[in-house]
Protein backbone atom coordinates (compact mmCIF):
# COMPACT_ATOMS: atom_id res chain seq x y z
CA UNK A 1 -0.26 -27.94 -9.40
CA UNK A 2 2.76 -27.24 -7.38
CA UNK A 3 4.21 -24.97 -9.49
CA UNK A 4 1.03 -23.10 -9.29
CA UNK A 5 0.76 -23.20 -5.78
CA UNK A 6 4.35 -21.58 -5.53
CA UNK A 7 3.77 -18.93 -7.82
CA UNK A 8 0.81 -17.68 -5.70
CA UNK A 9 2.35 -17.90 -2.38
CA UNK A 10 5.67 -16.10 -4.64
CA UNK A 11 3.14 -13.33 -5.36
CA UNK A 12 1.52 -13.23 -2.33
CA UNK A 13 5.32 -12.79 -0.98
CA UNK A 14 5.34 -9.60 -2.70
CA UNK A 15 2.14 -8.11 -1.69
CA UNK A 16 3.61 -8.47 1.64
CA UNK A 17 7.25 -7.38 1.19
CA UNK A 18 5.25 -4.27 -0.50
CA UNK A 19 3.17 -3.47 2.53
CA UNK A 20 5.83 -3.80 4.87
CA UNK A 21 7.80 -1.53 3.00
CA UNK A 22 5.05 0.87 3.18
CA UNK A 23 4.66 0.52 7.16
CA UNK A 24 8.42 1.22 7.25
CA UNK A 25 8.16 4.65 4.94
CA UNK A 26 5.53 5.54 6.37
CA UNK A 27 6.49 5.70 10.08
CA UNK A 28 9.45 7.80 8.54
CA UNK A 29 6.78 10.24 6.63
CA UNK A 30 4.80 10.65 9.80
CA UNK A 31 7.96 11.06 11.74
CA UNK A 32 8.77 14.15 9.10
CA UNK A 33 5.16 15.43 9.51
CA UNK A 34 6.08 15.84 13.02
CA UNK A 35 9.17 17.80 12.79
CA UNK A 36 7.05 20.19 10.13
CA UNK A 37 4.51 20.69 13.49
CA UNK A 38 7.72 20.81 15.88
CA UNK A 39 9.24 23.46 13.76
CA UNK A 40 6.17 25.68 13.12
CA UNK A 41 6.71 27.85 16.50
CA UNK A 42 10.39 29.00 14.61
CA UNK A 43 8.60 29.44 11.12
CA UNK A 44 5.61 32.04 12.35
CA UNK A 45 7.73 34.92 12.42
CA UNK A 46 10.35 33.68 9.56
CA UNK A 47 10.10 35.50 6.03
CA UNK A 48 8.80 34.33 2.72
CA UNK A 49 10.97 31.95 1.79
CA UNK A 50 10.94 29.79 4.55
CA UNK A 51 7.28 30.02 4.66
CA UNK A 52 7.51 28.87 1.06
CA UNK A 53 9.84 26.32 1.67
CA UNK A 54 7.71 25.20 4.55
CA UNK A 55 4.23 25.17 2.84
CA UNK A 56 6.31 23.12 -0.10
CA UNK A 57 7.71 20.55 2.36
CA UNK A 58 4.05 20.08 3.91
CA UNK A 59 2.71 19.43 0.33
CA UNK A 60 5.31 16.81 -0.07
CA UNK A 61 4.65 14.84 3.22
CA UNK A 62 0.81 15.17 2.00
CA UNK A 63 1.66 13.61 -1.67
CA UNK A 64 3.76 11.25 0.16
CA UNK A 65 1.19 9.99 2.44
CA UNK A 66 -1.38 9.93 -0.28
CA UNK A 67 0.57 7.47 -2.25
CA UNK A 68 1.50 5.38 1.35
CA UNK A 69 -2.38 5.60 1.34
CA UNK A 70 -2.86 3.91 -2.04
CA UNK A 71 0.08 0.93 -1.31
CA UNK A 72 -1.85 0.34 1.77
CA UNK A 73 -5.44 0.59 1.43
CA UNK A 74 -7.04 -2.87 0.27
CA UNK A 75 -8.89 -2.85 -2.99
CA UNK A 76 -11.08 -6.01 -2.21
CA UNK A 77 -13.55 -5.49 -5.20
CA UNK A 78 -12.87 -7.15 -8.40
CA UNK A 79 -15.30 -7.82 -11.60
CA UNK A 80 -14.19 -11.18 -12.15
CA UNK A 81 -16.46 -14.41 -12.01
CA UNK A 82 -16.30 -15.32 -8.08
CA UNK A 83 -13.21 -16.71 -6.42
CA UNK A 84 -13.64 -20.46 -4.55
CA UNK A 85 -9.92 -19.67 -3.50
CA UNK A 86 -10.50 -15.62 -2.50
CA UNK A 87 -11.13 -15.02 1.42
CA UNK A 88 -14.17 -11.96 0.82
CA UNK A 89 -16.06 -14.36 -1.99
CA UNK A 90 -16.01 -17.32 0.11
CA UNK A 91 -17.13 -14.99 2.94
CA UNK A 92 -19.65 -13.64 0.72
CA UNK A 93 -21.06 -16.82 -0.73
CA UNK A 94 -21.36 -18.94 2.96
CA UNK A 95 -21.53 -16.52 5.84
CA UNK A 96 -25.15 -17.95 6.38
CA UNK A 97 -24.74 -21.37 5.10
CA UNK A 98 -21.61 -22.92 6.48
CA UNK A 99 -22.37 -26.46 5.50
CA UNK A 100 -22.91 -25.22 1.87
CA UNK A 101 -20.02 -23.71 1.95
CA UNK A 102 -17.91 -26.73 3.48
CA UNK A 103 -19.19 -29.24 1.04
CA UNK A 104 -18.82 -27.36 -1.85
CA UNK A 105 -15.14 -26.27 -1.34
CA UNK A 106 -14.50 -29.92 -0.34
CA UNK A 107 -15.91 -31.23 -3.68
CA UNK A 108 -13.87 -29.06 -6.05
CA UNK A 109 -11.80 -30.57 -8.64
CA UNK A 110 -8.55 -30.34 -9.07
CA UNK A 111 -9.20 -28.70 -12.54
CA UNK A 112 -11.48 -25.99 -11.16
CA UNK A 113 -9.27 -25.49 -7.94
CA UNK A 114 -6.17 -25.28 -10.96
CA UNK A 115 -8.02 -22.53 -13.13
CA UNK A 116 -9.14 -20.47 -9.46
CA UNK A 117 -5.57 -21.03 -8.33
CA UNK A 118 -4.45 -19.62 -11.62
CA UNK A 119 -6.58 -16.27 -11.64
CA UNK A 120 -5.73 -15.48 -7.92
CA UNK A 121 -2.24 -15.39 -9.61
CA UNK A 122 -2.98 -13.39 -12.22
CA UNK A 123 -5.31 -11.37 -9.70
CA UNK A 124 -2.07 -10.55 -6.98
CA UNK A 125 0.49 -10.12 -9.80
CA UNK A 126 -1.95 -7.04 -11.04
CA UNK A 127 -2.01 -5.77 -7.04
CA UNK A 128 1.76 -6.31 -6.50
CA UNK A 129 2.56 -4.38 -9.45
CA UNK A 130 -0.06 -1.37 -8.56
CA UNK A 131 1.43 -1.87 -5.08
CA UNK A 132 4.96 -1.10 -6.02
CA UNK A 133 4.41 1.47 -8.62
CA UNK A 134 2.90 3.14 -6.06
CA UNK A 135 6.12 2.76 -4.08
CA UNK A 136 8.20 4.16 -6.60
CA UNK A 137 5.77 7.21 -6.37
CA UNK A 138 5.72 7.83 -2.53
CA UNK A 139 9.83 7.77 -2.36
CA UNK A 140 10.14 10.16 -5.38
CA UNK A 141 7.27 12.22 -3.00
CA UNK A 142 9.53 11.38 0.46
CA UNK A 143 13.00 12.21 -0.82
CA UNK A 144 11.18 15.87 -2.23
CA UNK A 145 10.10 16.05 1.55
CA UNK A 146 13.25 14.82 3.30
CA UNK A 147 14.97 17.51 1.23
CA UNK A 148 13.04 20.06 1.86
CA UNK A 149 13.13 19.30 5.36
CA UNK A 150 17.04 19.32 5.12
CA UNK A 151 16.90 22.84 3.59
CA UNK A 152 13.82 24.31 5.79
CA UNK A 153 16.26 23.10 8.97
CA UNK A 154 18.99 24.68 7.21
CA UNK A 155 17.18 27.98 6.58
CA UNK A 156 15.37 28.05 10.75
CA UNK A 157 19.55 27.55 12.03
CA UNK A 158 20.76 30.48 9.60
């Protein structure tokens, strides 16, 4: 059972390592958004290519925050039998039976509690790794926008 026990709160460990990753990416993807608005007074009477260059670098930062959207937004749906262990099932089952809901959580066995325990693992491993493939997907998307940033600054200063 302990061994279980670590493994979730191991996995769980991820989820949030992921999401605080994201928060940290993110602020930097907003910050680069901002320079894109900052910079539009020196782009509206610049030629093509830095209106290209711009209009490329905006649909970076917007692939780049659609992928920070899918790391962050919570998928709490699942077609699985119901959780005992999962905060939005036992929310579901007892919000207007409290008692119910106290005695039967009480009275689980360790066997049933073991098997839950075991599918919440299974559960979070398949989030964690969704989580960071997203990840892998928004820096690709960031480091495109970061260098067209780099060149679009490059281009306004020449």
């Amino acid at each position: 059972m302990e061994n279980l026990k670590y493994t979730y709160n191991q996995v769980n460990d991820w989820i949030k390592t992921a999401d605080q990753k994201a928060m940290i990416l993110g602020s930097f993807n907003a910050a680069g958004f901002v320079y894109q608005l900052i910079s539009l007074d020196e782009i509206e009477c610049a030629n093509n290519f830095t209106l290209a260059l711009f209009f490329i670098s905006l649909v970076a930062t917007f692939v780049a925050g659609y992928f920070w959207m899918m790391i962050i937004y919570p998928r709490l749906e699942n077609n699985l039998k119901v959780s005992k262990i999962y905060y939005a099932h036992i929310a579901n089952a007892y919000t207007n039976n409290l008692q119910t809901g106290i005695e039967e959580l009480s009275s689980m066995s360790d066997e049933e509690y073991k098997k839950d325990l075991s599918s919440q693992i299974v559960i979070n491993s398949i989030i964690a790794k969704r989580k960071y493939r997203y990840i892998q997907k928004f820096v690709w998307a960031f480091s495109f926008q970061i260098f067209t940033l780099i060149c679009l600054s490059i281009v306004i200063l020449v």
